[in-house]
N, C-alpha and C. Protein backbone atom coordinates (compact mmCIF):
# COMPACT_ATOMS: atom_id res chain seq x y z
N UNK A 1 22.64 -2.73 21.13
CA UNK A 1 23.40 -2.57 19.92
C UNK A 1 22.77 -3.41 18.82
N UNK A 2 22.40 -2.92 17.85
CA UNK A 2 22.11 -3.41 16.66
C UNK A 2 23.28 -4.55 15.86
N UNK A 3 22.59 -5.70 15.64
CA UNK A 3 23.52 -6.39 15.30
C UNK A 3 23.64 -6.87 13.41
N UNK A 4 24.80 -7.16 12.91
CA UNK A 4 25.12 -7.29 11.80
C UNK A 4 23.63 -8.43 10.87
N UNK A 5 23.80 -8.05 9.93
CA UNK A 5 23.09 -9.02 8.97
C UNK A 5 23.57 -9.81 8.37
N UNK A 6 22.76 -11.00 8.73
CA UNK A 6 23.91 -11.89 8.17
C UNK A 6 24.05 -11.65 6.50
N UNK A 7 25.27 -12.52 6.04
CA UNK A 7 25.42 -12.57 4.62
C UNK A 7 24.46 -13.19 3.77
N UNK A 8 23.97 -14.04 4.44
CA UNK A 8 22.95 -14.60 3.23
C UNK A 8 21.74 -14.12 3.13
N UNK A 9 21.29 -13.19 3.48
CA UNK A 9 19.93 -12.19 3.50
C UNK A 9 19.96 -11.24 2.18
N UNK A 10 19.38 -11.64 1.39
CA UNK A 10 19.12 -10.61 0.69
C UNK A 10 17.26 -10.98 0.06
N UNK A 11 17.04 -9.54 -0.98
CA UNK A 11 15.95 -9.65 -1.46
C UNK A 11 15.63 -10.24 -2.67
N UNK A 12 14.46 -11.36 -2.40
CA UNK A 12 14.10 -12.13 -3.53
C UNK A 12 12.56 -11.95 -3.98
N UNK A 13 11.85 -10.56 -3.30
CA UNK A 13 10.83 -10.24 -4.28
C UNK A 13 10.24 -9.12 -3.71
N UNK A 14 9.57 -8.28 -4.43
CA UNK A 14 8.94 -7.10 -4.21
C UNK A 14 7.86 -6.71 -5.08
N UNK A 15 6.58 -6.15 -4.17
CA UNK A 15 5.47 -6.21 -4.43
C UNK A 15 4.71 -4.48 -3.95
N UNK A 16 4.08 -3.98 -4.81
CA UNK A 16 3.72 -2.63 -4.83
C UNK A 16 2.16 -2.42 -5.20
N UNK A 17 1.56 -1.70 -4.38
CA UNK A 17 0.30 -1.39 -4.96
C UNK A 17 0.33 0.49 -4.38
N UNK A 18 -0.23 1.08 -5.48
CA UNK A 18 0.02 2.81 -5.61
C UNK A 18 -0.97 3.16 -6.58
N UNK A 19 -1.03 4.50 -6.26
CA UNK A 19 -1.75 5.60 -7.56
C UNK A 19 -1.70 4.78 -8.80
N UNK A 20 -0.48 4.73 -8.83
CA UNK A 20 0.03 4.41 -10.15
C UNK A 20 -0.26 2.87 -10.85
N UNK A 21 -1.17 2.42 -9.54
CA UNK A 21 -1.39 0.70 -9.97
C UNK A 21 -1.05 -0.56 -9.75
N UNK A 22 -1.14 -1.51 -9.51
CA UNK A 22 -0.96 -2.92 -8.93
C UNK A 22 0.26 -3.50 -9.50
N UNK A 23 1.28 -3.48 -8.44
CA UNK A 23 2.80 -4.13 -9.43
C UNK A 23 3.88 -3.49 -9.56
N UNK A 24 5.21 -3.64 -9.47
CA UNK A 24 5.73 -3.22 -9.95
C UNK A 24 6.44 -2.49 -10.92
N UNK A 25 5.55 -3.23 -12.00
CA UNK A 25 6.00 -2.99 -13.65
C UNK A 25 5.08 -1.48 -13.52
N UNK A 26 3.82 -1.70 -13.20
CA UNK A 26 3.02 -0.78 -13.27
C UNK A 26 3.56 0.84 -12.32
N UNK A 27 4.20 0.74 -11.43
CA UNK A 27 4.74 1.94 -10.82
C UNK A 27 6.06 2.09 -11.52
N UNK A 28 7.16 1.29 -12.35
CA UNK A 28 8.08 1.38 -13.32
C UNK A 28 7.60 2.01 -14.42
N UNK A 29 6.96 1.51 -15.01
CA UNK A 29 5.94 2.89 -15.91
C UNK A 29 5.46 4.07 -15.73
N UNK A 30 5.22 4.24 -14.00
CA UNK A 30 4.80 5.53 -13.71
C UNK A 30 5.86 6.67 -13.71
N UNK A 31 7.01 5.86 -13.23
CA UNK A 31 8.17 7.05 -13.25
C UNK A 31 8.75 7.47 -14.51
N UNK A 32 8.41 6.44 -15.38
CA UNK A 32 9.15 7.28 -16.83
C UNK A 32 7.59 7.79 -17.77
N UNK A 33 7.03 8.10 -17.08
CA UNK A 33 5.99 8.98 -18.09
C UNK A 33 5.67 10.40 -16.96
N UNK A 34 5.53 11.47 -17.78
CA UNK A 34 5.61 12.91 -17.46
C UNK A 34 4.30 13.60 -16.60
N UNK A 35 3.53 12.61 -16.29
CA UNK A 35 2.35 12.54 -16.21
C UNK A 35 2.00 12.04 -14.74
N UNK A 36 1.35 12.94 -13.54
CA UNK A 36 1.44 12.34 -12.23
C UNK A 36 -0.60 11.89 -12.13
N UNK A 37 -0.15 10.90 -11.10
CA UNK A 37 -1.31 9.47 -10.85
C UNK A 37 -2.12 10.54 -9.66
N UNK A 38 -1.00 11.86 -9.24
CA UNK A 38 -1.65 12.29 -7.89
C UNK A 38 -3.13 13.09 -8.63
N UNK A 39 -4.19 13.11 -7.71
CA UNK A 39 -5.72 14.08 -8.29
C UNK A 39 -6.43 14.83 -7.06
N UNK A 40 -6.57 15.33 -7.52
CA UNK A 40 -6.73 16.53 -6.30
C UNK A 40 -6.07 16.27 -4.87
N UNK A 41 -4.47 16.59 -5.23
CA UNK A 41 -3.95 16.50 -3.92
C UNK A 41 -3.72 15.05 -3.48
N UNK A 42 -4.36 13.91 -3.91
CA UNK A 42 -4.18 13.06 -3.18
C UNK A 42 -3.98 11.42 -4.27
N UNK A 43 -2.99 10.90 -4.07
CA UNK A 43 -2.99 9.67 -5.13
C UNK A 43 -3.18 8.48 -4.34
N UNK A 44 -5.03 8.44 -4.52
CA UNK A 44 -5.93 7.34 -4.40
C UNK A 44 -6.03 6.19 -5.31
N UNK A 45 -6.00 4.72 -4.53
CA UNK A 45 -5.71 3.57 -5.32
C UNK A 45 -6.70 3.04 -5.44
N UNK A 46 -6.85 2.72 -6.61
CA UNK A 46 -8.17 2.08 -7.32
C UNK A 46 -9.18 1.37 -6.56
N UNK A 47 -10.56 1.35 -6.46
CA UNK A 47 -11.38 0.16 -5.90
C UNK A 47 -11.19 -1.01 -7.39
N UNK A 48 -11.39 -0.23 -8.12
CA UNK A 48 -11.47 -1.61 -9.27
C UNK A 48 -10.26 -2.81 -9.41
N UNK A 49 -8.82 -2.77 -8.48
CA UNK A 49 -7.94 -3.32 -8.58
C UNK A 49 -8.23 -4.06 -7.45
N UNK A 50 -9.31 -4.11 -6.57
CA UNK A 50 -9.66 -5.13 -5.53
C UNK A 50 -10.22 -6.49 -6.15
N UNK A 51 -10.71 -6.27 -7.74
CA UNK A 51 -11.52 -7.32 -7.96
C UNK A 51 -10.38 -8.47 -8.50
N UNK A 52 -9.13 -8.45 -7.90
CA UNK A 52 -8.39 -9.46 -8.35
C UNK A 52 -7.60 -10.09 -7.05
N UNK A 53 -8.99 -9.76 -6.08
CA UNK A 53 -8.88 -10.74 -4.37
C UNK A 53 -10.16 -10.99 -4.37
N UNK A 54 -10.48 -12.67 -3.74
CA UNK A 54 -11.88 -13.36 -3.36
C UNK A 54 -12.41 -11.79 -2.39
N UNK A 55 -14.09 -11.96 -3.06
CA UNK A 55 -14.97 -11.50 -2.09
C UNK A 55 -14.56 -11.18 -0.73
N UNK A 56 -14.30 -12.16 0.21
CA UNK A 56 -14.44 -11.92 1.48
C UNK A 56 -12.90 -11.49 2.02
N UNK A 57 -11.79 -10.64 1.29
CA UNK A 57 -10.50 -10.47 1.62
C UNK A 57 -10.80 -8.64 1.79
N UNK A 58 -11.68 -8.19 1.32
CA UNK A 58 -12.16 -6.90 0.60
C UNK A 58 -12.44 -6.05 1.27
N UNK A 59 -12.75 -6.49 2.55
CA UNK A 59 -13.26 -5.54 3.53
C UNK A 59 -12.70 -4.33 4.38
N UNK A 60 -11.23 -4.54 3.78
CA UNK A 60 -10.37 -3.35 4.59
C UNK A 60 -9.48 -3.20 3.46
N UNK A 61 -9.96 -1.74 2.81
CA UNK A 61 -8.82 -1.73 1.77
C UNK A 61 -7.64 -1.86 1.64
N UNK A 62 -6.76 -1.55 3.25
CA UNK A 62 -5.28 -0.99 3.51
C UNK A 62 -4.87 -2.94 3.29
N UNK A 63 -5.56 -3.77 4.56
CA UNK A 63 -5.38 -4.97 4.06
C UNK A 63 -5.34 -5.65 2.76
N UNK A 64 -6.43 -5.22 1.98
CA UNK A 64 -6.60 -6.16 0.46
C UNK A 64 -5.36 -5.72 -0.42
N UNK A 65 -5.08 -4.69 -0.60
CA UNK A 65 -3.79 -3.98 -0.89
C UNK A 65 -2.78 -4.54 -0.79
N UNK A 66 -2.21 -4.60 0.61
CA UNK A 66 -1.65 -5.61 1.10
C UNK A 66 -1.12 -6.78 0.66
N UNK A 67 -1.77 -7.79 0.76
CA UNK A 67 -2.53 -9.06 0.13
C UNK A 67 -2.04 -9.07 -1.50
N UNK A 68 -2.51 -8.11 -2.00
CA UNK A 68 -1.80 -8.01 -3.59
C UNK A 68 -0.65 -7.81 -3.77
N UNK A 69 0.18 -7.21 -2.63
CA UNK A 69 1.67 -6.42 -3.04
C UNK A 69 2.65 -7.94 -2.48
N UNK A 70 2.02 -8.41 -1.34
CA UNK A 70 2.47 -9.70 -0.67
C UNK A 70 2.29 -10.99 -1.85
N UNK A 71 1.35 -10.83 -2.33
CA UNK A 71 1.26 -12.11 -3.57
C UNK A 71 2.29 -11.77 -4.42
N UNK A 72 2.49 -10.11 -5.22
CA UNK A 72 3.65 -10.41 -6.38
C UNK A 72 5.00 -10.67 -5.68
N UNK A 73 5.28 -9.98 -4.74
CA UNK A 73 6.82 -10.43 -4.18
C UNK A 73 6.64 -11.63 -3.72
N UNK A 74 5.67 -12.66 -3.01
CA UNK A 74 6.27 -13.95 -3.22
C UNK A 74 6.20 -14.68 -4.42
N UNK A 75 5.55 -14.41 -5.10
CA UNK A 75 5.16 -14.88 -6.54
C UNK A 75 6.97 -14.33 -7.27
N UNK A 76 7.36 -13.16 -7.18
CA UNK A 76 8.40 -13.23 -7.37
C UNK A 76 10.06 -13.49 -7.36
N UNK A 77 9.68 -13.77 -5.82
CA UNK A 77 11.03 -14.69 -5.42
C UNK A 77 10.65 -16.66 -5.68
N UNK A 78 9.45 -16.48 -6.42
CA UNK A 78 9.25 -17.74 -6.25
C UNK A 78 8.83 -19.04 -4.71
N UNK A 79 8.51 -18.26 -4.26
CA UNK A 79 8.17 -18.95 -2.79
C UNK A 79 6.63 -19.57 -3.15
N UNK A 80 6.22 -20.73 -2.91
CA UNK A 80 5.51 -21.51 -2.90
C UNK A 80 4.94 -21.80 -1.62
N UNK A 81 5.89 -21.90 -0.50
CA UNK A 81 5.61 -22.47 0.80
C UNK A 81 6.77 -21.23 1.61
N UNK A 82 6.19 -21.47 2.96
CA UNK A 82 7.27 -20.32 3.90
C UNK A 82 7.91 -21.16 4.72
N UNK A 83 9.21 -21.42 5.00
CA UNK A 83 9.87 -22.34 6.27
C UNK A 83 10.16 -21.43 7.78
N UNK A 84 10.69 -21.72 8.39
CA UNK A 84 10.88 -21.43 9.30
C UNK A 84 11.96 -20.21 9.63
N UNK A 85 12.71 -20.18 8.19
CA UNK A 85 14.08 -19.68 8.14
C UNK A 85 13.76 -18.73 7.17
N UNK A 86 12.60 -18.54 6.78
CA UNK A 86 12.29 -17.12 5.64
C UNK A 86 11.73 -16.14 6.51
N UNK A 87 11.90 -15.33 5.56
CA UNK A 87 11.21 -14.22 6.46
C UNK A 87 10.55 -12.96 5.47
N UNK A 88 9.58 -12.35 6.26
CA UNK A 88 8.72 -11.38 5.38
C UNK A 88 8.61 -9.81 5.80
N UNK A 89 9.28 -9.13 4.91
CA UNK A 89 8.66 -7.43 5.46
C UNK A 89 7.83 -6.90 4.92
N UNK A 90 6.67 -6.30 6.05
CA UNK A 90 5.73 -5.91 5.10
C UNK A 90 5.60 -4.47 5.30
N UNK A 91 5.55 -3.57 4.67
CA UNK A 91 5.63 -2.26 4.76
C UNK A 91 5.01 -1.15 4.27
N UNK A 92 4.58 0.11 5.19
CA UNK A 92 3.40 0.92 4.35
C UNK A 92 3.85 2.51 4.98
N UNK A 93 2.99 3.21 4.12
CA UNK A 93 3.71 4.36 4.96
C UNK A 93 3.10 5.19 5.79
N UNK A 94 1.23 4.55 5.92
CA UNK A 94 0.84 4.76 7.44
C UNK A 94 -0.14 3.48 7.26
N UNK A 95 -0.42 3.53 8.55
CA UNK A 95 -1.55 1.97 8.98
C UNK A 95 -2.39 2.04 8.25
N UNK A 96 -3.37 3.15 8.26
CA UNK A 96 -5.15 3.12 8.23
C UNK A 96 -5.54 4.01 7.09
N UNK A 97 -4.37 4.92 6.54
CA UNK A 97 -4.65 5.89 5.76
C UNK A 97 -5.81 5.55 4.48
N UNK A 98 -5.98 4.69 4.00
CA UNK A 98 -7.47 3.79 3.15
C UNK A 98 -8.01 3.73 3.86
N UNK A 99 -8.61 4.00 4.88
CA UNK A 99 -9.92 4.34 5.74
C UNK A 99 -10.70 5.53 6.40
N UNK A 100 -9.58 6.70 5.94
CA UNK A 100 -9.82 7.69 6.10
C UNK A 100 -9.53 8.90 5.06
N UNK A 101 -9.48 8.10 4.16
CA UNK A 101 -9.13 9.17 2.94
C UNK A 101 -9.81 10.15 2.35
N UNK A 102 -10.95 9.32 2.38
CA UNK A 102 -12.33 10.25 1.95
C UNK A 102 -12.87 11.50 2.96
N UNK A 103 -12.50 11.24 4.27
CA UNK A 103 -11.96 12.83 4.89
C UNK A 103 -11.05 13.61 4.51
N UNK A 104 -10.28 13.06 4.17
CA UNK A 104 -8.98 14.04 3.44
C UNK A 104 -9.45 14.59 2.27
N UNK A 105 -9.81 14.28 1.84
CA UNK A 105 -10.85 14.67 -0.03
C UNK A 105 -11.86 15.77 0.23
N UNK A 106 -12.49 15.57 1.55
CA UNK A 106 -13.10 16.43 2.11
C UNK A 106 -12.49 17.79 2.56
N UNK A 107 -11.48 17.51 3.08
CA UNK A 107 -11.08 18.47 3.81
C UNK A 107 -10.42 19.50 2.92
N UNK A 108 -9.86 18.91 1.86
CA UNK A 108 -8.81 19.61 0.72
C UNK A 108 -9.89 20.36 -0.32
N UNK A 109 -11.29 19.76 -0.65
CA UNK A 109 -12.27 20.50 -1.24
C UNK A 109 -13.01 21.52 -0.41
N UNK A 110 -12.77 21.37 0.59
CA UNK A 110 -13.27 22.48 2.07
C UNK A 110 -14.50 22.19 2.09
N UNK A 111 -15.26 21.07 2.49
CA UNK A 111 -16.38 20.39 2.50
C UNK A 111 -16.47 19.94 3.91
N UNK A 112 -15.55 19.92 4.47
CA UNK A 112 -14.60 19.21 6.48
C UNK A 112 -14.30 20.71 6.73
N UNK A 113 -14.72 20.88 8.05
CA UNK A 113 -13.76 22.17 8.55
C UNK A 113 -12.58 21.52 9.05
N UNK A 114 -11.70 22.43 9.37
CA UNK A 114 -10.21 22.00 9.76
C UNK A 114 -9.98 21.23 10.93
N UNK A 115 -11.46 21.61 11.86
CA UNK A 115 -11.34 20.85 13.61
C UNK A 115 -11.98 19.20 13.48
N UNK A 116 -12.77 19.30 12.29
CA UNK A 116 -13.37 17.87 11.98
C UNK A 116 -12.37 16.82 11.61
N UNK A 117 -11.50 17.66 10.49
CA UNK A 117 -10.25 16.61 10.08
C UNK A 117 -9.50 16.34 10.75
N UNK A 118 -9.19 17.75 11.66
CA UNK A 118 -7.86 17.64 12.79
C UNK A 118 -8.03 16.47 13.84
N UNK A 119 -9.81 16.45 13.91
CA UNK A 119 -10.28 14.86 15.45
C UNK A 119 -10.29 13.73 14.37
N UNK A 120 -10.36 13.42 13.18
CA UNK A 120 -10.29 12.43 12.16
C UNK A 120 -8.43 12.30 12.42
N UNK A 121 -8.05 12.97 11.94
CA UNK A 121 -6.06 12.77 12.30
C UNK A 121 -5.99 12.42 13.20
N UNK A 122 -5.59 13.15 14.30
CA UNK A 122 -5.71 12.69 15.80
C UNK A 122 -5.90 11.31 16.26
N UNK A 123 -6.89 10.77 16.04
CA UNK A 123 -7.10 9.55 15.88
C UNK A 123 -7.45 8.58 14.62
N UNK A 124 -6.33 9.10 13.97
CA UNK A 124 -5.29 7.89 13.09
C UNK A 124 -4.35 6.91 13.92
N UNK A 125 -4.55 5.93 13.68
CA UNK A 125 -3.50 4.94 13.87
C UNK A 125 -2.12 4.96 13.07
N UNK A 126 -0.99 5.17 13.33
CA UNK A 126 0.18 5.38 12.29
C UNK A 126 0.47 4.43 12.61
């Protein structure tokens, strides 16, 4: 049985990286303009928004991403240090999908046949 939450849990920051750009404010802007971030089928997130993580964090996009969305929500609840009694969710809506995207780009321009992408899926990590 799933048990109650306590009362004093709530959220003190949130952090986003999307099509639409690094931040919150920046995906708050995306929804009130008429205009979608998606391009051919697929809304791919910037390499140029990596250059605001050291060199050596860079190496796995889904991670560096990460890393940025985790800095503004603690940056926004104000957390400095983590105790013992905080706690962190980190959340995506598949594992690896920045590592295999550029098959998908492929596959949607019909450049991948369908059995190439289908053994590229297949072995996705979700």
């Amino acid at each position: 049985m799933f048990e109650a939450i306590p009362s004093g849990v709530c959220i003190t920051g949130i952090g986003a990286v999307s099509c639409a750009g690094v931040g919150m404010d920046a995906m708050w802007e995306a929804t009130e303009k008429t205009t979608s971030n998606i391009k051919q089928g697929l809304g791919r997130v910037q390499d140029s928004w990596l250059e605001r993580l050291p060199p050596e964090t860079v190496a796995n996009r889904a991670l560096s991403f990460s890393i940025l969305a985790i800095n503004e929500a603690l940056n926004q609840a104000g957390w400095t240090e983590l105790t013992a009694d905080d706690g962190l969710i980190v959340a995506t809506t598949t594992g690896q999908f920045l590592q295999w995207d550029s098959a998908f780009i492929e596959f949607i321009n019909g450049t991948m046949s369908r059995e190439t992408f289908r053994k590229a899926f297949l072995n996705q990590p979700l």
